[in-house]
Protein backbone atom coordinates (compact mmCIF):
# COMPACT_ATOMS: atom_id res chain seq x y z
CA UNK A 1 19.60 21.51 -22.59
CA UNK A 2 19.09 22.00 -19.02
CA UNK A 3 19.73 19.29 -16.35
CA UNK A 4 15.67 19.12 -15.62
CA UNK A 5 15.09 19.00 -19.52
CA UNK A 6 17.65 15.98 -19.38
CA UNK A 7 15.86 14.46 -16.50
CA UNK A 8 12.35 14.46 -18.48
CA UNK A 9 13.25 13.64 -21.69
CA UNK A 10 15.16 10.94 -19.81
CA UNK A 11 11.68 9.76 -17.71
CA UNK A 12 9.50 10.11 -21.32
CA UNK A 13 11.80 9.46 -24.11
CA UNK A 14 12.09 6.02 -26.52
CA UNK A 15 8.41 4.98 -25.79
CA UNK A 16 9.07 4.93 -21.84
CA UNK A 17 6.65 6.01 -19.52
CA UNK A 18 6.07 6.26 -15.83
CA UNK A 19 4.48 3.52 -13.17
CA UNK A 20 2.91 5.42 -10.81
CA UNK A 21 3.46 3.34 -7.68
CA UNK A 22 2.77 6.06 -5.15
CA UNK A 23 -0.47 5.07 -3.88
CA UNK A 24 -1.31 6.40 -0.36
CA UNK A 25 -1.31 3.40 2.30
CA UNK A 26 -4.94 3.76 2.80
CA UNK A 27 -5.24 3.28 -1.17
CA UNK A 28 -2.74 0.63 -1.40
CA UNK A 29 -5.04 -1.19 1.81
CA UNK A 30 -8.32 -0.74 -0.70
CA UNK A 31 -6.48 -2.46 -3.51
CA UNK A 32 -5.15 -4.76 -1.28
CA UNK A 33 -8.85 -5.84 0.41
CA UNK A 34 -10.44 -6.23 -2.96
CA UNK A 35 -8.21 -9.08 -3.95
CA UNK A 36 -7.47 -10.46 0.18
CA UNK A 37 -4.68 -9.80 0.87
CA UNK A 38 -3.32 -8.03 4.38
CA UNK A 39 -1.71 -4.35 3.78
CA UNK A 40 0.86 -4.91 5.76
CA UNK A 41 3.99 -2.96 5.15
CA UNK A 42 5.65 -5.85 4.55
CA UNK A 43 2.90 -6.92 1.63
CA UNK A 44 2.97 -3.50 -0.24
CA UNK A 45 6.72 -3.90 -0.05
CA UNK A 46 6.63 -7.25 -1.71
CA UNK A 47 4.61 -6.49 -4.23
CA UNK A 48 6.41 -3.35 -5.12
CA UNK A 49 9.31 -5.31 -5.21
CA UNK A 50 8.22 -7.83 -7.65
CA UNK A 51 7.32 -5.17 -10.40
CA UNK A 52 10.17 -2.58 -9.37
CA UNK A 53 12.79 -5.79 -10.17
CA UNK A 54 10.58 -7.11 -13.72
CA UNK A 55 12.43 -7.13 -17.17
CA UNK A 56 9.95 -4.63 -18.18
CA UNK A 57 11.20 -1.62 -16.20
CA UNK A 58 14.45 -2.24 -18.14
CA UNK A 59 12.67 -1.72 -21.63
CA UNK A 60 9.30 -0.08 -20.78
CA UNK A 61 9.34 2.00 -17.42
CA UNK A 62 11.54 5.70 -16.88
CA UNK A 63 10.49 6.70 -13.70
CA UNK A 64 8.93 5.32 -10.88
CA UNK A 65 6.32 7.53 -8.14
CA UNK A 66 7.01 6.25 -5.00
CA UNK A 67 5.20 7.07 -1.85
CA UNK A 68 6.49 8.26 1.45
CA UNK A 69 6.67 5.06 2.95
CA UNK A 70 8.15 3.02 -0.30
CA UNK A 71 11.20 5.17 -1.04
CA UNK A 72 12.30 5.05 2.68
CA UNK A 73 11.86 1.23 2.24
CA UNK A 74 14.74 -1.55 2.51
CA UNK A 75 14.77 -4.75 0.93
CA UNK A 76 16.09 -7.62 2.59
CA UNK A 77 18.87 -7.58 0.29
CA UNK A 78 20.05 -4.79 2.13
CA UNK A 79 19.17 -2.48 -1.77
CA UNK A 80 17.11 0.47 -0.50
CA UNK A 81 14.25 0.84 -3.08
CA UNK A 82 15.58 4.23 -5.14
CA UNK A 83 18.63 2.05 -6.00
CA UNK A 84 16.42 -1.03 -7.19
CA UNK A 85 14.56 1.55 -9.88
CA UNK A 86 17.88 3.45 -10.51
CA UNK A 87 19.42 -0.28 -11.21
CA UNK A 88 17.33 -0.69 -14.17
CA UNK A 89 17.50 3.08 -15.43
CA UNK A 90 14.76 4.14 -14.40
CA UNK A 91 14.51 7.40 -12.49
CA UNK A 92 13.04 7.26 -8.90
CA UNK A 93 10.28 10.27 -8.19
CA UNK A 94 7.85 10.93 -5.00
CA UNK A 95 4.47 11.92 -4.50
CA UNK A 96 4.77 15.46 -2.90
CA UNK A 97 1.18 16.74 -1.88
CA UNK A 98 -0.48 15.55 1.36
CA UNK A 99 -3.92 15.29 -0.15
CA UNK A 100 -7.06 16.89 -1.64
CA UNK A 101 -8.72 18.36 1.22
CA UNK A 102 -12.44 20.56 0.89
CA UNK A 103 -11.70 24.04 -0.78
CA UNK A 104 -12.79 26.86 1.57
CA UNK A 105 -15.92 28.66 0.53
CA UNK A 106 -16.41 25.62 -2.46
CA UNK A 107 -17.45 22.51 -0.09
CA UNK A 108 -18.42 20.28 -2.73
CA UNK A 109 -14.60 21.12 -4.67
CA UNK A 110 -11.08 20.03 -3.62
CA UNK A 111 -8.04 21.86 -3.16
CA UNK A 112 -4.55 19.88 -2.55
CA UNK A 113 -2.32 20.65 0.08
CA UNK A 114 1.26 20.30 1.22
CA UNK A 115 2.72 23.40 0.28
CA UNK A 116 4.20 23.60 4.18
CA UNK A 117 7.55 22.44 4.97
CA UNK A 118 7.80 21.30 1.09
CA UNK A 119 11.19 23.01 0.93
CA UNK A 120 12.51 20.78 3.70
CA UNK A 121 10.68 17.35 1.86
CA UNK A 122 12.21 17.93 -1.22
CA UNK A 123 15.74 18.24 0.25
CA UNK A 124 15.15 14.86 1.82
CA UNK A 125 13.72 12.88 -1.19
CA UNK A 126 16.84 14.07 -2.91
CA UNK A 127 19.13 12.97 -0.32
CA UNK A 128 16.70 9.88 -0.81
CA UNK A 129 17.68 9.28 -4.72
CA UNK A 130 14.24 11.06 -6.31
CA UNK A 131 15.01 12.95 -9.26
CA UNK A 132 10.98 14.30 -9.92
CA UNK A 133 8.28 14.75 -7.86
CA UNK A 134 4.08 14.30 -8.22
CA UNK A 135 1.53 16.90 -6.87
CA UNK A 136 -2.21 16.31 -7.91
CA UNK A 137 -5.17 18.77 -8.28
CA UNK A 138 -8.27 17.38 -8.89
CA UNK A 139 -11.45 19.08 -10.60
CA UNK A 140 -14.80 17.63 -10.58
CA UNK A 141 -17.42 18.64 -13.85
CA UNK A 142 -20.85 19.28 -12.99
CA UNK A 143 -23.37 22.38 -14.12
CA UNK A 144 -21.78 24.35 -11.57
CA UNK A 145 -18.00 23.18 -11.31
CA UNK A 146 -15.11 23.86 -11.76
CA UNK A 147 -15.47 26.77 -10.16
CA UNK A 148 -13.09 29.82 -11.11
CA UNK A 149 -11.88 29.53 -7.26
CA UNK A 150 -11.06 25.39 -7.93
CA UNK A 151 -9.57 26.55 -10.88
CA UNK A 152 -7.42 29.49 -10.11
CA UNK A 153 -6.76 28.26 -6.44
CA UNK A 154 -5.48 24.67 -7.76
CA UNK A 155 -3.02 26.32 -10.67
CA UNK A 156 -1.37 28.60 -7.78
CA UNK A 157 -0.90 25.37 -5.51
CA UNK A 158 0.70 23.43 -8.48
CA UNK A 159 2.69 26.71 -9.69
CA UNK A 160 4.28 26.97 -6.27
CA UNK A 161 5.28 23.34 -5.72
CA UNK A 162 6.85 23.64 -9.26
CA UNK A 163 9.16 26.50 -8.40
CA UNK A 164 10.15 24.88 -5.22
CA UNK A 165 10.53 21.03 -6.75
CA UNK A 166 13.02 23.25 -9.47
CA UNK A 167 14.92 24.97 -6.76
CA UNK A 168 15.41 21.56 -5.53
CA UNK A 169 17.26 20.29 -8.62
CA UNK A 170 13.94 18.03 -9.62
CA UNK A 171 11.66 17.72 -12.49
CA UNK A 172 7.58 18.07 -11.49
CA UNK A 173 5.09 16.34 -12.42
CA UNK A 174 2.63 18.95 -12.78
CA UNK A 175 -1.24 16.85 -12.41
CA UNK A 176 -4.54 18.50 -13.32
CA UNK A 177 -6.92 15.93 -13.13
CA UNK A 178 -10.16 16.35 -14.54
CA UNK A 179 -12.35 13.53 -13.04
CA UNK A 180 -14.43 11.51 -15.36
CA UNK A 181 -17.28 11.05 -12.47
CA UNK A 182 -20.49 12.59 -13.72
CA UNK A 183 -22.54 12.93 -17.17
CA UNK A 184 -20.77 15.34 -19.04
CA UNK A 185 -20.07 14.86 -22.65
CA UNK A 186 -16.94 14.51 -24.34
CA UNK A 187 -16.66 18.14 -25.10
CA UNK A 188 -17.95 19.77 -21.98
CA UNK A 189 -14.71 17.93 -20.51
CA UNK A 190 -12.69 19.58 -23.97
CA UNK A 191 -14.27 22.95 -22.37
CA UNK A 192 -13.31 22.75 -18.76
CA UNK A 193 -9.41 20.75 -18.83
CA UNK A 194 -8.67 24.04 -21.74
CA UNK A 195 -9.73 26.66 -18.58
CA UNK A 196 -8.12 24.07 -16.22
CA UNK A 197 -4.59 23.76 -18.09
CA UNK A 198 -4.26 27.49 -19.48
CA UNK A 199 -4.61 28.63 -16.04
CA UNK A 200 -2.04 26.45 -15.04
CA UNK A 201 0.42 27.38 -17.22
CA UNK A 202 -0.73 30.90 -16.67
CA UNK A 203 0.75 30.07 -12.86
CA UNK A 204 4.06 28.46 -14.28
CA UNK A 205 4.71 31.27 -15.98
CA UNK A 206 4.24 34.19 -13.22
CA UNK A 207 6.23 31.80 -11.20
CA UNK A 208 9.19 31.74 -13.57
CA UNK A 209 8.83 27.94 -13.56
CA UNK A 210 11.07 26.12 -16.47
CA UNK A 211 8.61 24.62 -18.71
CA UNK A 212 11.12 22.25 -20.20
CA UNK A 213 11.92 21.25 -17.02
CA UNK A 214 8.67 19.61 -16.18
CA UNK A 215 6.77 16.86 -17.19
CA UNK A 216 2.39 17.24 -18.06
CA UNK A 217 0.31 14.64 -16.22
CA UNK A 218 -3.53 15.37 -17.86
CA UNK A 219 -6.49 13.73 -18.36
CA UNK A 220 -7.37 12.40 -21.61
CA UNK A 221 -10.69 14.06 -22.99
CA UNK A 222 -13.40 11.52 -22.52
CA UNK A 223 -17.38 11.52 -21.69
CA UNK A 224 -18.06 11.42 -18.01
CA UNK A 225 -18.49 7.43 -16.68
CA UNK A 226 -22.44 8.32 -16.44
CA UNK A 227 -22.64 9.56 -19.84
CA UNK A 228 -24.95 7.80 -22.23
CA UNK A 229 -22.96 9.16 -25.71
CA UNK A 230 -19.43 7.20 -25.57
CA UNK A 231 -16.68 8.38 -28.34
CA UNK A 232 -14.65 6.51 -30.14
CA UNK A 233 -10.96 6.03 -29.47
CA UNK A 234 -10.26 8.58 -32.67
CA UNK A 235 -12.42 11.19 -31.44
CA UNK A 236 -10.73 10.62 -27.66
CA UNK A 237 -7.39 11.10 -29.38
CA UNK A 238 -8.57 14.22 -31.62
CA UNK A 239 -10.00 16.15 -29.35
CA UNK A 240 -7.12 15.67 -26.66
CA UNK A 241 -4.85 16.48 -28.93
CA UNK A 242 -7.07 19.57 -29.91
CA UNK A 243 -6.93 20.54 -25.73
CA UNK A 244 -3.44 20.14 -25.58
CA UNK A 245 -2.13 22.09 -29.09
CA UNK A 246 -4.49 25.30 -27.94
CA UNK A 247 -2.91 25.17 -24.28
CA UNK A 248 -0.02 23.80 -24.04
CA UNK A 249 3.01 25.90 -24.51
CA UNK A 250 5.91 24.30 -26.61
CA UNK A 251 8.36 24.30 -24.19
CA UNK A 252 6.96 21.69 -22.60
CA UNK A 253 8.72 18.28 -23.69
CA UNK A 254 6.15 15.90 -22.49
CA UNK A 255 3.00 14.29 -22.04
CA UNK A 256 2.49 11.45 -19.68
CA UNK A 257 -1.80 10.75 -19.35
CA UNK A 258 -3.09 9.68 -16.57
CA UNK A 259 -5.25 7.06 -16.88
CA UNK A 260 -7.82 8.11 -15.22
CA UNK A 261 -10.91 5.30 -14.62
CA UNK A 262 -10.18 3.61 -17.65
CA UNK A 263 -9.31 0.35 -18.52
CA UNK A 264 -5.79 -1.18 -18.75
CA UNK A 265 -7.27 -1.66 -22.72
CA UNK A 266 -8.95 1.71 -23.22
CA UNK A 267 -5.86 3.35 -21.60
CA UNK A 268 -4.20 1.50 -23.91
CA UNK A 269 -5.62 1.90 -27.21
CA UNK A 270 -6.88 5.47 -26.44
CA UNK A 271 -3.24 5.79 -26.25
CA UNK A 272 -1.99 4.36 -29.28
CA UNK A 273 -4.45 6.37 -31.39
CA UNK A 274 -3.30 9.27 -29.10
CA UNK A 275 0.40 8.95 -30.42
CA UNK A 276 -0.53 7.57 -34.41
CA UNK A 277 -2.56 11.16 -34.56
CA UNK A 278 0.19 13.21 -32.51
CA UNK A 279 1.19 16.05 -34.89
CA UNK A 280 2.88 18.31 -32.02
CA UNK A 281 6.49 18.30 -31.19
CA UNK A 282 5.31 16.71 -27.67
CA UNK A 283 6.41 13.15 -26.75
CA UNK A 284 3.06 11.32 -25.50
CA UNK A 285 3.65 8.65 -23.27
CA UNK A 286 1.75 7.06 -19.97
CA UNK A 287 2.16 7.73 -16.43
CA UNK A 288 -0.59 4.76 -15.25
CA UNK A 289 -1.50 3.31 -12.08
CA UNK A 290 -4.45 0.33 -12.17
CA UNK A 291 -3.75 0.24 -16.24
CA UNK A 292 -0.21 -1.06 -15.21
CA UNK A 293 -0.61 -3.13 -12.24
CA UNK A 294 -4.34 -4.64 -11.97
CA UNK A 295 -3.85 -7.63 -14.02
CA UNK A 296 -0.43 -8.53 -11.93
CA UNK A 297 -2.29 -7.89 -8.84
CA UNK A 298 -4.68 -9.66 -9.17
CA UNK A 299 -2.49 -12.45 -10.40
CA UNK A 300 -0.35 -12.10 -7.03
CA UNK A 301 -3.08 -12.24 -4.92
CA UNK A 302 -3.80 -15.80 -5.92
CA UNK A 303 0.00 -16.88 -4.98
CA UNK A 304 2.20 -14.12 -3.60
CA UNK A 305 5.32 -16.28 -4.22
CA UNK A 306 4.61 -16.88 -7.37
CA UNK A 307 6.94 -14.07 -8.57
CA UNK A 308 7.65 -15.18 -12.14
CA UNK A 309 3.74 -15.31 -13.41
CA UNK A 310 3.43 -11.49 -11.51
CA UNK A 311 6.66 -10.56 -13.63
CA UNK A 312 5.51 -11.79 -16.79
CA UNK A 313 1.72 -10.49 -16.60
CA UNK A 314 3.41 -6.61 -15.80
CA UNK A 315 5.83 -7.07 -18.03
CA UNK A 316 3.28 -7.71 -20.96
CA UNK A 317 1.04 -4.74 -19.94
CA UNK A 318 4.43 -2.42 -20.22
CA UNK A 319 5.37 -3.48 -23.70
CA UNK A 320 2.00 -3.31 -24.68
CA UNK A 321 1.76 0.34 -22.86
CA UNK A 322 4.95 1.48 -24.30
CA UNK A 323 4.15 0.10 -27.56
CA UNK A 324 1.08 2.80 -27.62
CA UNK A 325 3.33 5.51 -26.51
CA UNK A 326 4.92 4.82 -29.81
CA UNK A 327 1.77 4.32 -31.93
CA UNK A 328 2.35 0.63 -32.66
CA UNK A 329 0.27 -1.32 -30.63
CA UNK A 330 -3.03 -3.69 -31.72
CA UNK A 331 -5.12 -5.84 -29.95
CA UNK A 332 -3.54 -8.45 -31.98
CA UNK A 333 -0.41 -8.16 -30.32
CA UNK A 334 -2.80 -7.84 -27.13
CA UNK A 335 -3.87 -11.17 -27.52
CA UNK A 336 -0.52 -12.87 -28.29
């Protein structure tokens, strides 16, 4: 085994999966509006805090994305914030990219940037404690899109951050996000994330990228938002599973789905069937967002020193998460 294979199957393995903390602060200032409270750098901090220091990371969580401004963050312990996540063995990561910005000659598509000065990033997040990193390429569906440009121009981006993330003795998270927005069905989104992830690996490959060393970060296939035929959570879990068998190579160790618009529930029991129907050798586990944090958010909001209430409402949405990851969650243990 390789160090990165160690690293991954140390993020994904036993049921773990990832909290992606590593929301931009303009993001994090969105979240924090809707439920009034001041994004102050002080107020991300605190909340970060409060879920980076639950029981749950101990028994649910193996890595942590951080954003730029989070990992260079002190408590007033004195802890720096890697060694809070390492504390309860949990591997630290970063968010790498600097954005999806308007692809050139594709308007209404997005390319991600960040690929300049990477080399020199990565050296500091290391020095910093992170052991992976996150880069994200989004893809929108319509009649039209994604175009072969979005597609091909996207999977080069996320190829070359992968060889430079290895060089720098960390695992990638390697993110092709197919957006739910629009009315596409259920298999028109089958159709496009199969072009979207073969041409990614296509990349990894010409750019001798260790695909055991990396960890997949994919949209489950679902019906646009605006779609009028919804699927059932078997169907979701069949015909992801189909996506991922026809382009996934076996090298890869993991899976960790975003979530994507969904739920905390649907994330959750989409999921569960996800993992109860998983006959590949790939480990499918989470790497969520809002489906981990909402409810203890919200729940903040309402008293931000009521730590212990935060704790325990993010530490149920973890078990129940990693529970899923191993195919043995129910909405009766849900509701317990």
């Amino acid at each position: 085994m390789s160090e990165l294979n160690k690293i991954a199957l140390k993020i994904i393995s036993n049921g773990k999966g990832i909290l992606a903390a590593d929301e931009s602060n303009g993001t994090m200032t969105k979240r924090l509006d809707a439920v009034n409270v001041n994004s102050t750098p002080e107020n991300r901090l605190s909340f970060r805090e409060i879920l980076f220091s639950s029981e749950g990371m101990k028994d649910c969580i193996g890595g942590v994305i951080l954003y730029d401004e989070t990992i260079n963050q002190t408590l007033d312990s004195g802890k720096k914030i890697p060694d809070l996540i390492s504390s309860s063995g949990a591997v630290p990561g970063i968010k790498v990219d600097t954005g999806a910005k308007n692809l050139a000659n594709s308007l209404e598509e997005k390319i991600t940037e960040g690929l300049d000065g990477l080399r020199e990033r990565l050296k500091k997040y290391y020095n910093l404690g992170a052991r992976f990193t996150k880069w994200r390429g989004v893809y929108s569906i319509t009649e039209k899109y994604p175009s072969k440009l979005a597609i091909s121009s996207n999977a080069h981006a996320l190829a070359r951050y992968s060889a430079l993330v290895q060089e720098s003795g960390m695992v990638p998270i390697v993110e092709p996000e197919v957006l739910m927005d629009g009315d596409h069905s259920a298999d028109i989104c089958l159709k496009k994330t199969s072009e979207v992830l073969k041409k990614c690996f296509e990349e990894l490959t010409l750019h001798k990228v260790d695909l055991s060393g990396i960890i997949l970060k994919p949209n489950m296939i679902l019906p646009g938002n605006l779609c009028k035929k919804k699927i059932s959570s078997e169907e979701v879990s069949l015909k992801t599973l189909e996506c991922l068998k026809e382009s996934v190579p076996n090298e890869v160790p993991g899976i960790a789905f975003l979530s994507g618009g969904q739920s905390e529930i649907e994330a959750t029991e989409n999921l569960n069937v996800i993992n109860k129907n998983n006959n590949t050798n790939f480990i499918m586990t989470y790497s969520y967002g809002r489906a981990l944090q909402q409810s203890a958010l919200k729940i903040w909001s309402k008293d931000t020193k009521d730590t212990k209430t935060t704790q325990n409402t993010f530490n149920h949405r973890a078990k129940m998460c990693t529970l899923a990851a191993q195919g043995k969650w129910s909405s009766e243990l849900e509701n317990k």
